[in-house]
N, C-alpha and C. Protein backbone atom coordinates (compact mmCIF):
# COMPACT_ATOMS: atom_id res chain seq x y z
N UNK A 1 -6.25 -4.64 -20.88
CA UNK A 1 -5.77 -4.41 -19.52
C UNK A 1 -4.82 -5.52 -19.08
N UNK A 2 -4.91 -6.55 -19.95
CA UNK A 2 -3.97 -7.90 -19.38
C UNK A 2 -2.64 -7.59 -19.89
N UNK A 3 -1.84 -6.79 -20.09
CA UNK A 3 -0.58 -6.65 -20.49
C UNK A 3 -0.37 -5.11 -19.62
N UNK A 4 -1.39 -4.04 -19.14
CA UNK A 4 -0.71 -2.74 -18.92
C UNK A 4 0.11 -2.69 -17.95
N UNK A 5 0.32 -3.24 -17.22
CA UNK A 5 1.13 -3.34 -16.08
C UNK A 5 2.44 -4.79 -16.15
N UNK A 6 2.55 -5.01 -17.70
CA UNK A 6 3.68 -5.97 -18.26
C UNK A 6 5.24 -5.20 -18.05
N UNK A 7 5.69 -6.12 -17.58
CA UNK A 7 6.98 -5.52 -16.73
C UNK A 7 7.68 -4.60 -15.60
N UNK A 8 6.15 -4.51 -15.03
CA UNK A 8 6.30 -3.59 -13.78
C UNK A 8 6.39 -5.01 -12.35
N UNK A 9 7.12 -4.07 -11.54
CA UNK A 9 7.58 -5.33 -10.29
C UNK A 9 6.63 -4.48 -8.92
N UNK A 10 5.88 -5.14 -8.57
CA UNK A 10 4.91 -4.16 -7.82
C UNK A 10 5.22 -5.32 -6.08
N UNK A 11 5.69 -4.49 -5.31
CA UNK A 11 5.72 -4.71 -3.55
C UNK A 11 4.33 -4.49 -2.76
N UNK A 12 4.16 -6.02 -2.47
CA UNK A 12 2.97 -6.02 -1.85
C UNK A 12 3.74 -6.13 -0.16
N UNK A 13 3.20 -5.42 1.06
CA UNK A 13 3.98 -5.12 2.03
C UNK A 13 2.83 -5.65 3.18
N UNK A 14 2.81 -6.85 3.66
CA UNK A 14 1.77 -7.08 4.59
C UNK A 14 2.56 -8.26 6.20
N UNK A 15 1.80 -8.16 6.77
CA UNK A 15 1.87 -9.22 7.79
C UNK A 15 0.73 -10.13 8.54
N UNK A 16 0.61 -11.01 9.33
CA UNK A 16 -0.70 -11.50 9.71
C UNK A 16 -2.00 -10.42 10.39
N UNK A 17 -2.85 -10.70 9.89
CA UNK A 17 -3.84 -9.71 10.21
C UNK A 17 -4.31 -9.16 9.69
N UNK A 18 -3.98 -8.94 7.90
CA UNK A 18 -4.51 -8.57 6.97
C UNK A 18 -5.84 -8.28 6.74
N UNK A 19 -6.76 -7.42 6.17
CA UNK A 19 -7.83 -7.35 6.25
C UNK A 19 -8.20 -8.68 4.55
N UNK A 20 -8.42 -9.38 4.34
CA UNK A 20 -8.39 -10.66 3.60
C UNK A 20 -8.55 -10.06 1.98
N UNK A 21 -9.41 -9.15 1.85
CA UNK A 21 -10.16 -8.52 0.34
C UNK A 21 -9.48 -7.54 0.04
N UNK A 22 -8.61 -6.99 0.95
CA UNK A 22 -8.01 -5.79 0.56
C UNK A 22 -6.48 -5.90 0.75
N UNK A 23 -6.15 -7.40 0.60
CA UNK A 23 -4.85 -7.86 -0.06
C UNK A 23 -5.07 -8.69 -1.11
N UNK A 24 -6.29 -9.61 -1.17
CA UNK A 24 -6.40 -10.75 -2.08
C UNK A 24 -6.95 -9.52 -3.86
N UNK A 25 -7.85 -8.51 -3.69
CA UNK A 25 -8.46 -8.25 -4.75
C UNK A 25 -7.15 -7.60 -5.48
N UNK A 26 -6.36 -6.50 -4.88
CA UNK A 26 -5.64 -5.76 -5.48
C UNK A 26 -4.18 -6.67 -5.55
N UNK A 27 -4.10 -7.32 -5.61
CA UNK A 27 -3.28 -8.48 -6.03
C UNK A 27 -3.59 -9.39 -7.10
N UNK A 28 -5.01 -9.74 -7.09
CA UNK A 28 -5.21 -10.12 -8.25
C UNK A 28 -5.17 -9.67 -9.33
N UNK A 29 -5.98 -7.86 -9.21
CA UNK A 29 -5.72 -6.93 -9.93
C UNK A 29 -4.55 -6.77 -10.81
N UNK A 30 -3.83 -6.50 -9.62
CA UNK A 30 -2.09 -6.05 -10.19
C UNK A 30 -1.41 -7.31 -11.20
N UNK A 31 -1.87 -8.45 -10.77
CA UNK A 31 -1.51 -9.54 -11.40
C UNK A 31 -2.06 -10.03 -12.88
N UNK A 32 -3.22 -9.35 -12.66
CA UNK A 32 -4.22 -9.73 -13.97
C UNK A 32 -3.88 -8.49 -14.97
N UNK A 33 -3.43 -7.43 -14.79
CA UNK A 33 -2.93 -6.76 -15.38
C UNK A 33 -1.76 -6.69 -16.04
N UNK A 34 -1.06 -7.41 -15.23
CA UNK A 34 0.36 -8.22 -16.21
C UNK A 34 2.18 -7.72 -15.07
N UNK A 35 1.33 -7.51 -14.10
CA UNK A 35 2.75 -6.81 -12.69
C UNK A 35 3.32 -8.24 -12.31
N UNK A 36 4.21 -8.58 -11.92
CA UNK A 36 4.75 -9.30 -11.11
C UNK A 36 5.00 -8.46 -9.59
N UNK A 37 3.88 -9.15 -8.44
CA UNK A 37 3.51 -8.72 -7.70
C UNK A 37 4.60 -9.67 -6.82
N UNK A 38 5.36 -9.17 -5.54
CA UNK A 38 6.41 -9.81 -4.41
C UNK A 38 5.22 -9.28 -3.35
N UNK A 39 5.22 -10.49 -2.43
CA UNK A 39 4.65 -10.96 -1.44
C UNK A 39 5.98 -10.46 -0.35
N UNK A 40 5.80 -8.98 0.43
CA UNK A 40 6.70 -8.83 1.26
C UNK A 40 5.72 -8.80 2.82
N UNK A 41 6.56 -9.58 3.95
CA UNK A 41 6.78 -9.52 5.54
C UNK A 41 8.01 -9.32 6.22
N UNK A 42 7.79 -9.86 7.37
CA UNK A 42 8.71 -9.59 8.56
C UNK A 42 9.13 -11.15 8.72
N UNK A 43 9.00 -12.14 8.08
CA UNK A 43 9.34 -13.64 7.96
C UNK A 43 8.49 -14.10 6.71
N UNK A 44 9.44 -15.43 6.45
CA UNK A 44 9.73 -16.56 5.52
C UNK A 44 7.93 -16.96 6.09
N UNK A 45 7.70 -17.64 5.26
CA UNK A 45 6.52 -18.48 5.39
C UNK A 45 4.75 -18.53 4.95
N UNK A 46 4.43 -18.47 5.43
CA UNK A 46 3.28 -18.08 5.41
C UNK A 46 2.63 -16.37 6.48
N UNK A 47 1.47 -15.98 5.90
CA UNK A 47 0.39 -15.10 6.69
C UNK A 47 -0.69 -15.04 6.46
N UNK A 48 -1.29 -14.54 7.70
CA UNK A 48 -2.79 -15.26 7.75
C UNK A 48 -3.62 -13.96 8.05
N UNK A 49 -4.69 -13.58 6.93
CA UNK A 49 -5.68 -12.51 6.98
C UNK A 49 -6.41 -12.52 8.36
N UNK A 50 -6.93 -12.11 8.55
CA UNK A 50 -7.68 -11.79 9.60
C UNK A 50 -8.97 -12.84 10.00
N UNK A 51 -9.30 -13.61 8.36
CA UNK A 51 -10.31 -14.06 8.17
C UNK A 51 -10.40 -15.19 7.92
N UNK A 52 -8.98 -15.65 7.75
CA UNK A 52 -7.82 -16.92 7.46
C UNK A 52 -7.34 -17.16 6.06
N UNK A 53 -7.94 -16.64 5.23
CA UNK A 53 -6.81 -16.58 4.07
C UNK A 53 -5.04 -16.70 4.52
N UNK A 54 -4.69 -17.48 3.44
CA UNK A 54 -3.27 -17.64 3.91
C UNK A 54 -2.67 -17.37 2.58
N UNK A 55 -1.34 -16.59 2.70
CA UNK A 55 -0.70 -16.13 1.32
C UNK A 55 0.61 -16.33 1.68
N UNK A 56 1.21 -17.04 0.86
CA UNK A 56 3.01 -17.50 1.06
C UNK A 56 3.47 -15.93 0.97
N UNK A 57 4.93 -16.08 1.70
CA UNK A 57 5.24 -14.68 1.70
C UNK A 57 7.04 -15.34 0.33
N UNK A 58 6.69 -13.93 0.07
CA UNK A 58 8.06 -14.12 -1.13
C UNK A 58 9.91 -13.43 -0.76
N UNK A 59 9.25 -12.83 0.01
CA UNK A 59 10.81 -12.02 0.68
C UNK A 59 10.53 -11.26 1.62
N UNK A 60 11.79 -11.16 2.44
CA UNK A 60 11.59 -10.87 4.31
C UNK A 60 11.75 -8.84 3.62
N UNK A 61 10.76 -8.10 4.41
CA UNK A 61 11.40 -6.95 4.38
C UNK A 61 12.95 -6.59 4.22
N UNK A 62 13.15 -7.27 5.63
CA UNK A 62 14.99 -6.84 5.74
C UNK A 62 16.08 -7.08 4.60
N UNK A 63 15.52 -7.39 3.50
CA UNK A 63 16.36 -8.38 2.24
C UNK A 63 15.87 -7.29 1.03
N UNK A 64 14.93 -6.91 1.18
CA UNK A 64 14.51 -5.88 -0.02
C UNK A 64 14.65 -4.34 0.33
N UNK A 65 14.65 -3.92 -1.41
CA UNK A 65 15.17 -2.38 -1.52
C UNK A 65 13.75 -2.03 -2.60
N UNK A 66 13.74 -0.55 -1.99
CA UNK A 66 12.32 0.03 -2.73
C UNK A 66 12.87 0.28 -4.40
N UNK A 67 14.08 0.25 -4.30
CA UNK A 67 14.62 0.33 -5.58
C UNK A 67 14.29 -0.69 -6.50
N UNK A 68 14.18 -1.99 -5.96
CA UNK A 68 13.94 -3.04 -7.05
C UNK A 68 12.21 -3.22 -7.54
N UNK A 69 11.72 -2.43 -7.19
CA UNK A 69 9.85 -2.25 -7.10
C UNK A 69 9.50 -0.69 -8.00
N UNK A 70 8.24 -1.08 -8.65
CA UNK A 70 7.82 -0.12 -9.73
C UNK A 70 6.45 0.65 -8.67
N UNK A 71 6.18 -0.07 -7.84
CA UNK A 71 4.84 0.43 -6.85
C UNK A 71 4.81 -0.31 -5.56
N UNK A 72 3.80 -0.16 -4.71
CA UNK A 72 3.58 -0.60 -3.07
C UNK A 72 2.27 -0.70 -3.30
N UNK A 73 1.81 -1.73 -2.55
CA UNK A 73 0.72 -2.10 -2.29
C UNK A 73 0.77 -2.06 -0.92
N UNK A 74 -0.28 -1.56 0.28
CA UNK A 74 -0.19 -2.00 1.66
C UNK A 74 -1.41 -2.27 1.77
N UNK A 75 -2.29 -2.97 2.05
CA UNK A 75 -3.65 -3.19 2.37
C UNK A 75 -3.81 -3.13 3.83
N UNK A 76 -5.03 -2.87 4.45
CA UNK A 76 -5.31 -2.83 5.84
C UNK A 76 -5.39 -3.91 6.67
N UNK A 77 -6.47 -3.80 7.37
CA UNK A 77 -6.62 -4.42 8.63
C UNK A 77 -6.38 -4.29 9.63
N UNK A 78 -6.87 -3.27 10.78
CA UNK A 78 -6.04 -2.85 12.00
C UNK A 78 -5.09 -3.52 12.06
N UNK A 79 -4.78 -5.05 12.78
CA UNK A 79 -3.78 -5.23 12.99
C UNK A 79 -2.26 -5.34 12.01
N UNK A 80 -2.52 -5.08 11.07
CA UNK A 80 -1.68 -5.60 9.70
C UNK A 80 -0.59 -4.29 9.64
N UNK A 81 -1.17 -2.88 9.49
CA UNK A 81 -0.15 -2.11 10.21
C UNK A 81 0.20 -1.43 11.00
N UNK A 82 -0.73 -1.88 12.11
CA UNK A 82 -0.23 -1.59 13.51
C UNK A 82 0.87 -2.34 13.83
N UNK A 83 0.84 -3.58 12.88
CA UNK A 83 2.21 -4.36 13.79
C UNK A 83 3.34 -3.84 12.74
N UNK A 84 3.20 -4.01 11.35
CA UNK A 84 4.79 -3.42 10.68
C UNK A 84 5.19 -1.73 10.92
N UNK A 85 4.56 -1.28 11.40
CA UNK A 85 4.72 0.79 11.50
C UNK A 85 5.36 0.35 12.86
N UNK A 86 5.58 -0.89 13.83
CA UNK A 86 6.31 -0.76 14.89
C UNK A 86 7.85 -1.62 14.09
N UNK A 87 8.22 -1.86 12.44
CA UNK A 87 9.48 -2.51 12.20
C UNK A 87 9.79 -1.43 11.65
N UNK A 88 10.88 -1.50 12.06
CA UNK A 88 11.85 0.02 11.65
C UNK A 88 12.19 0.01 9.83
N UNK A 89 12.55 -1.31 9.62
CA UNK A 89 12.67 -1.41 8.41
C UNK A 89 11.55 -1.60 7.39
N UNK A 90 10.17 -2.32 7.87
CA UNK A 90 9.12 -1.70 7.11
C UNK A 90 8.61 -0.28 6.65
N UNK A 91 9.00 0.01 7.67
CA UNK A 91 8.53 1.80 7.78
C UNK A 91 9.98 2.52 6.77
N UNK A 92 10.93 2.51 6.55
CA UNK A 92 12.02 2.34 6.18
C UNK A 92 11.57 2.00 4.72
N UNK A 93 11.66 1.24 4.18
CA UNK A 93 10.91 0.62 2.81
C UNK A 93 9.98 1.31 2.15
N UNK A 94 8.77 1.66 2.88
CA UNK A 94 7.63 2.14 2.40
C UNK A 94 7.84 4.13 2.57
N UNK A 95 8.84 4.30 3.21
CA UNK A 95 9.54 5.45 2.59
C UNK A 95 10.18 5.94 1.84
N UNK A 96 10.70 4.66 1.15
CA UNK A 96 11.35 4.91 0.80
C UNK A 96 10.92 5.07 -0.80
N UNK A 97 9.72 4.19 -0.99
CA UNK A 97 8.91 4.58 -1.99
C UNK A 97 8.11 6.01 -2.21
N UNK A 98 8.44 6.82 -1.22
CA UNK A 98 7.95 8.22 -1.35
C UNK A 98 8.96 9.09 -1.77
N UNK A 99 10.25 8.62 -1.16
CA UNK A 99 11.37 9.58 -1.62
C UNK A 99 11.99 9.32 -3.13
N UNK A 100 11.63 8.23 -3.63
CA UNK A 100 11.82 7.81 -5.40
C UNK A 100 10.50 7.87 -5.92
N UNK A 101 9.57 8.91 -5.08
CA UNK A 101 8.75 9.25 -6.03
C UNK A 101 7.73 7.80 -6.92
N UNK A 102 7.81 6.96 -5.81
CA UNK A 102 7.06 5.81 -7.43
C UNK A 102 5.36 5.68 -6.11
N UNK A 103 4.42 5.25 -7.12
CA UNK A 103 3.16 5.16 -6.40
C UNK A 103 3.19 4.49 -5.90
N UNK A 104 1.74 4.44 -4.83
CA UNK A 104 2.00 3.73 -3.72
C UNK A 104 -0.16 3.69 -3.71
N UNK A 105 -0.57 2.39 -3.41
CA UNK A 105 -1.60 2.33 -3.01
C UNK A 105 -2.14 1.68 -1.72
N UNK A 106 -2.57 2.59 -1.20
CA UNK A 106 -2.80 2.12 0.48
C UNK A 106 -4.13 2.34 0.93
N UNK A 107 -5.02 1.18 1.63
CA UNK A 107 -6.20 1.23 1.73
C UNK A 107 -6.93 0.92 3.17
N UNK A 108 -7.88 1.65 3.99
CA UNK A 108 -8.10 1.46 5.42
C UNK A 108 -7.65 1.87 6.18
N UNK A 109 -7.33 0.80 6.89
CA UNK A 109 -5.94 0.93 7.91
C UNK A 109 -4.34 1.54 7.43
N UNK A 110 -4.21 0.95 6.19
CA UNK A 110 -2.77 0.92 5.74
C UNK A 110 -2.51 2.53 6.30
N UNK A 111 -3.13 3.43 5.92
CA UNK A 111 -2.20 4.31 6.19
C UNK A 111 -1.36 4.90 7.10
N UNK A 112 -1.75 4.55 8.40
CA UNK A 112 -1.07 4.07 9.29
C UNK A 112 0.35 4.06 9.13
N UNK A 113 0.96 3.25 7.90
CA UNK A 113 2.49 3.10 7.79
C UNK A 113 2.67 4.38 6.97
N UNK A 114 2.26 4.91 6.35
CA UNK A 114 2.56 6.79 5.86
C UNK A 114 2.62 7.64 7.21
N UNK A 115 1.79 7.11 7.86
CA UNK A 115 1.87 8.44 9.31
C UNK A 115 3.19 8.33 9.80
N UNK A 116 3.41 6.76 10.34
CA UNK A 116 4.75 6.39 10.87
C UNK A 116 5.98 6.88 9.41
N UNK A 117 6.08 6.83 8.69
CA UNK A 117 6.91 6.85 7.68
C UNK A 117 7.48 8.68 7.26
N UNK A 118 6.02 9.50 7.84
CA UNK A 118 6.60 11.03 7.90
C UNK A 118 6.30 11.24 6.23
N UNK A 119 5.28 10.87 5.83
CA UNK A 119 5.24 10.93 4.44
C UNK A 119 3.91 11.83 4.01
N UNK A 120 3.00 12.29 4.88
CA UNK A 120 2.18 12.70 4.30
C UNK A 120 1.89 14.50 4.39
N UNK A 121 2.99 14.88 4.96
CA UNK A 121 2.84 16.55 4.84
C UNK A 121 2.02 16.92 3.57
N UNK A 122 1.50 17.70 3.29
CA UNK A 122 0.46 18.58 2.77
C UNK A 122 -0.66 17.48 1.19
N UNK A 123 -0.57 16.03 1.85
CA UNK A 123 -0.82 15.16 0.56
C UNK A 123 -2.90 15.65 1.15
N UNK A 124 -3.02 14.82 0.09
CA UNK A 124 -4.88 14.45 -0.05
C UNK A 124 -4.91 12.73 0.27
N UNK A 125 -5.72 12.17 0.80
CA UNK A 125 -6.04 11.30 1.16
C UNK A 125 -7.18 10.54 2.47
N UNK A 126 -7.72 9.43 2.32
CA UNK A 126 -8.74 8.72 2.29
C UNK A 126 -8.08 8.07 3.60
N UNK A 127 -8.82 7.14 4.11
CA UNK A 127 -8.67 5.83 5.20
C UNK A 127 -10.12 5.73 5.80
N UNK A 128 -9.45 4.65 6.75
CA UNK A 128 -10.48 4.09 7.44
C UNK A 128 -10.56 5.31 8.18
N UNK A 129 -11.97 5.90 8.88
CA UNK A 129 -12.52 7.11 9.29
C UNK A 129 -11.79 6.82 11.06
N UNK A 130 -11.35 5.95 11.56
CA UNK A 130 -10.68 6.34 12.69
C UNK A 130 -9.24 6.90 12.44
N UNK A 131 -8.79 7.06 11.11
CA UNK A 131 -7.47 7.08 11.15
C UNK A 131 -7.44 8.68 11.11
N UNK A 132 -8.18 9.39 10.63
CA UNK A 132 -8.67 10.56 10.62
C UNK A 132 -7.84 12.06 11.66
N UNK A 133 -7.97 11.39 12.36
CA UNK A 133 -6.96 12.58 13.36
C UNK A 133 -5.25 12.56 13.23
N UNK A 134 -5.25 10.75 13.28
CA UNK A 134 -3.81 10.75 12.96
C UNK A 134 -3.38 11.05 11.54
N UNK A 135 -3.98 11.04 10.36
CA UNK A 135 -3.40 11.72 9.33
C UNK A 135 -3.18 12.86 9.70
N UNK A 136 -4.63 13.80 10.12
CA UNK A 136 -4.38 15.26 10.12
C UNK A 136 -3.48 15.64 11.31
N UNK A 137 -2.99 14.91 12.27
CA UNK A 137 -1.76 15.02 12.85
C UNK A 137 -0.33 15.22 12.23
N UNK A 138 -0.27 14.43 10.77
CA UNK A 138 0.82 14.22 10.29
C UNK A 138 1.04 14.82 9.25
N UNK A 139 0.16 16.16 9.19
CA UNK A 139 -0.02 16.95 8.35
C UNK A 139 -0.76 16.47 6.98
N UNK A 140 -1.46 15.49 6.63
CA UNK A 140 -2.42 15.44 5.72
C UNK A 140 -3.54 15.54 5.90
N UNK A 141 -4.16 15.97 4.79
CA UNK A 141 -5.25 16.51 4.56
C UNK A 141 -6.45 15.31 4.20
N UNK A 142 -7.65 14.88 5.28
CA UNK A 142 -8.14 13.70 4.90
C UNK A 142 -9.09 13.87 4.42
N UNK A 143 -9.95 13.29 3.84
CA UNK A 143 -11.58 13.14 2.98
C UNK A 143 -12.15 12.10 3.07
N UNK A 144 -13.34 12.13 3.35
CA UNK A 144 -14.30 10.50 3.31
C UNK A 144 -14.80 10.62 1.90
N UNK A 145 -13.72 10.11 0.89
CA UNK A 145 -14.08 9.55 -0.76
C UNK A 145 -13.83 7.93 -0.50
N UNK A 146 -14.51 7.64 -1.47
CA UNK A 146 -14.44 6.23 -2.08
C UNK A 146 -13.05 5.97 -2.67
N UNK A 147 -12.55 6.96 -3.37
CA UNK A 147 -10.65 6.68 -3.54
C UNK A 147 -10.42 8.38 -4.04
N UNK A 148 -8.99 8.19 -3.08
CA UNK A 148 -8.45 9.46 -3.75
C UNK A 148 -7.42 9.10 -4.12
N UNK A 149 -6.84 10.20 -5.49
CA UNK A 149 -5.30 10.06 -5.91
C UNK A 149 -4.72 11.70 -5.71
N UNK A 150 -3.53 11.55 -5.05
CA UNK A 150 -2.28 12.77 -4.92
C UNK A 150 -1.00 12.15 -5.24
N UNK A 151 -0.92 12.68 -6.69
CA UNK A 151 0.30 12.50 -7.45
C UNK A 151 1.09 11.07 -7.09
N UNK A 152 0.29 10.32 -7.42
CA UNK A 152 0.20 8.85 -7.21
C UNK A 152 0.50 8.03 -5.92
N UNK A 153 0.00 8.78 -4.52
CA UNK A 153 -0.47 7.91 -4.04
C UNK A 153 -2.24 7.99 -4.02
N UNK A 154 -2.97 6.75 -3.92
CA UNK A 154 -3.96 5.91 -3.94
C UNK A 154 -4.43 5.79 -2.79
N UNK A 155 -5.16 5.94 -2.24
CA UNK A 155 -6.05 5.69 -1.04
C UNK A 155 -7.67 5.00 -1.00
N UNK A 156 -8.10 4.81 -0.20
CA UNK A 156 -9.49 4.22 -0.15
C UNK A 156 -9.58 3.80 1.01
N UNK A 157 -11.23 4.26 1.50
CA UNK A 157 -11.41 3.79 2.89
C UNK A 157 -11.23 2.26 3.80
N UNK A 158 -12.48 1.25 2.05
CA UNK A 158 -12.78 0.04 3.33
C UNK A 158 -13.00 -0.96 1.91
N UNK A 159 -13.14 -2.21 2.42
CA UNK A 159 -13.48 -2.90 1.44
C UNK A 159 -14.46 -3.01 0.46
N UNK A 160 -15.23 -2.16 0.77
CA UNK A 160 -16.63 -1.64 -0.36
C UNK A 160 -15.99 -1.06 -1.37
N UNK A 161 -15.25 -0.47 -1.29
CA UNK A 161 -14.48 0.64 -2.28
C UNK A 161 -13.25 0.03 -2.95
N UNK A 162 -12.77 -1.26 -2.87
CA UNK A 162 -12.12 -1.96 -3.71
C UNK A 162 -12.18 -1.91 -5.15
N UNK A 163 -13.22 -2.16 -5.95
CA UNK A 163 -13.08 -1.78 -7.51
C UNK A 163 -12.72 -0.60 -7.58
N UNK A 164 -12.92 0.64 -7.25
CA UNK A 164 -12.33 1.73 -7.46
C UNK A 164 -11.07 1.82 -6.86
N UNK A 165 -10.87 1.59 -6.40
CA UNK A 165 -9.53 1.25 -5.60
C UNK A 165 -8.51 0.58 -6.40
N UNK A 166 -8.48 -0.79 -6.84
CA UNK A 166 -8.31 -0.92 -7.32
C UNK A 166 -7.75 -0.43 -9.27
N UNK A 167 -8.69 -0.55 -9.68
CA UNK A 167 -8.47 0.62 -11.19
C UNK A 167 -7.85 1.77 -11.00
N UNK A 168 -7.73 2.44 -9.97
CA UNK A 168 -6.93 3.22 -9.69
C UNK A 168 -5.39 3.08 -9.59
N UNK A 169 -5.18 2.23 -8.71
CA UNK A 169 -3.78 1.62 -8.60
C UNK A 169 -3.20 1.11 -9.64
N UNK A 170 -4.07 0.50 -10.44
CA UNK A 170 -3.39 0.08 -11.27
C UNK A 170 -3.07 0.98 -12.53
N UNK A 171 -3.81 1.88 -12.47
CA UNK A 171 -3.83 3.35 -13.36
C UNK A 171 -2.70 3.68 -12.80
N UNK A 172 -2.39 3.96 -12.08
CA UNK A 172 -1.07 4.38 -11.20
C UNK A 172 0.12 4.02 -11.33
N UNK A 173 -0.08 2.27 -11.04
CA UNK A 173 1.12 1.60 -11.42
C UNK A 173 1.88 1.98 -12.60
N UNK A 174 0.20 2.25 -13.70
CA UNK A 174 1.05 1.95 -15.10
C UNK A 174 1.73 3.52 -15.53
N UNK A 175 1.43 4.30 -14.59
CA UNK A 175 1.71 6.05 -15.35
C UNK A 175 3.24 6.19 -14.78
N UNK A 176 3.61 5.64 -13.42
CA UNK A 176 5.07 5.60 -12.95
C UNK A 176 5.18 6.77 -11.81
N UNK A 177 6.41 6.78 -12.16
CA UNK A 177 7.16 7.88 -11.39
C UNK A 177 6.01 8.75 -11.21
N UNK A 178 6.30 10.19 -10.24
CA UNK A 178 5.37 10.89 -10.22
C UNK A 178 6.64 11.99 -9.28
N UNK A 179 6.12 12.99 -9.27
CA UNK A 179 7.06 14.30 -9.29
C UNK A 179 6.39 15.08 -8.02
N UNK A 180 5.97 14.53 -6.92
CA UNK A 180 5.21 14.83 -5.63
C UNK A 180 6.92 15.37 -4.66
N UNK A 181 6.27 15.97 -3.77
CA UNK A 181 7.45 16.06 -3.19
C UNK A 181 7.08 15.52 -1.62
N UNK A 182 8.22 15.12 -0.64
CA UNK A 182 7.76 14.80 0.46
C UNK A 182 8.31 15.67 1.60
N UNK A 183 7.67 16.07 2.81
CA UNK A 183 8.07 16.89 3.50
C UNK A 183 9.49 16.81 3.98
């Protein structure tokens, strides 16, 4: 497993508020697998989990293209994308990984930035159980699983469900492209 994800460039997409385990595990993941994982925000510097974990950030949203990335990572934490689904260009980005078709693993809260992003017409997918109306607002179809996959995007409710979550994504990462269509 320490090489399957050798030469893949995987976009991790967060801001302060992070839920702490469900940026730190699937990062390690992705990393221990052999991805070169980018640390993306809305500024240079540092961000701070919810719980205080602090993770240097590697490049400002506004500077990156979904083109240069093999996958997305968004991890939760209420506040984490409640605040980027209000940057035009986050939301922008993480669409843009739906319209090139490459996977995307999003967990909790994250999905949140798929609702804002107009990405989930007729998909399958998981979250945190308040997010529940607003998927099925946005035309997806939700489930209380431990992780679901639709043609590579990745979902999962909460931080219990991280190892599966995980192995998943990274199953994901390594299969690629994927031939989903978006509304």
């Amino acid at each position: 497993m320490a090489d399957l994800l050798a030469g893949k460039k995987i976009a991790l997409i967060a801001t302060n508020g992070f839920e702490d385990s469900e940026l730190t595990k699937p990062l390690e993941a992705a990393r221990n697998a052999g991805a070169e994982v980018t640390i993306i925000s809305e500024e240079k510097g540092q961000i701070k989990g919810k719980n205080g974990t602090e993770v240097n950030v590697d490049e400002v949203v506004d500077d990156v293209d979904a083109s240069q990335y093999d996958g997305l990572l968004v991890p939760g934490g209420v506040a984490n994308p409640d605040k980027l689904r209000m940057n035009e260009e986050a939301v922008s980005f993480v669409r843009d990984f739906f319209e090139q078709h490459k996977p995307a693993a999003v967990i909790c809260h994250g999905p949140w930035m798929l609702v804002e992003a107009g990405v989930l017409e007729g998909r399958k997918l998981t979250s945190w159980p308040s997010l529940k109306t607003d998927i099925k607002n946005a035309g997806g179809n939700w489930v209380d699983e431990e992780v679901v996959t639709d043609d590579g995007l990745v979902t999962s409710r909460k931080p219990d469900d991280l190892e599966a979550f995980c192995a998943k994504a990274i199953e994901e990462f390594a299969e690629g492209k994927h031939q989903y269509q978006t509304a």
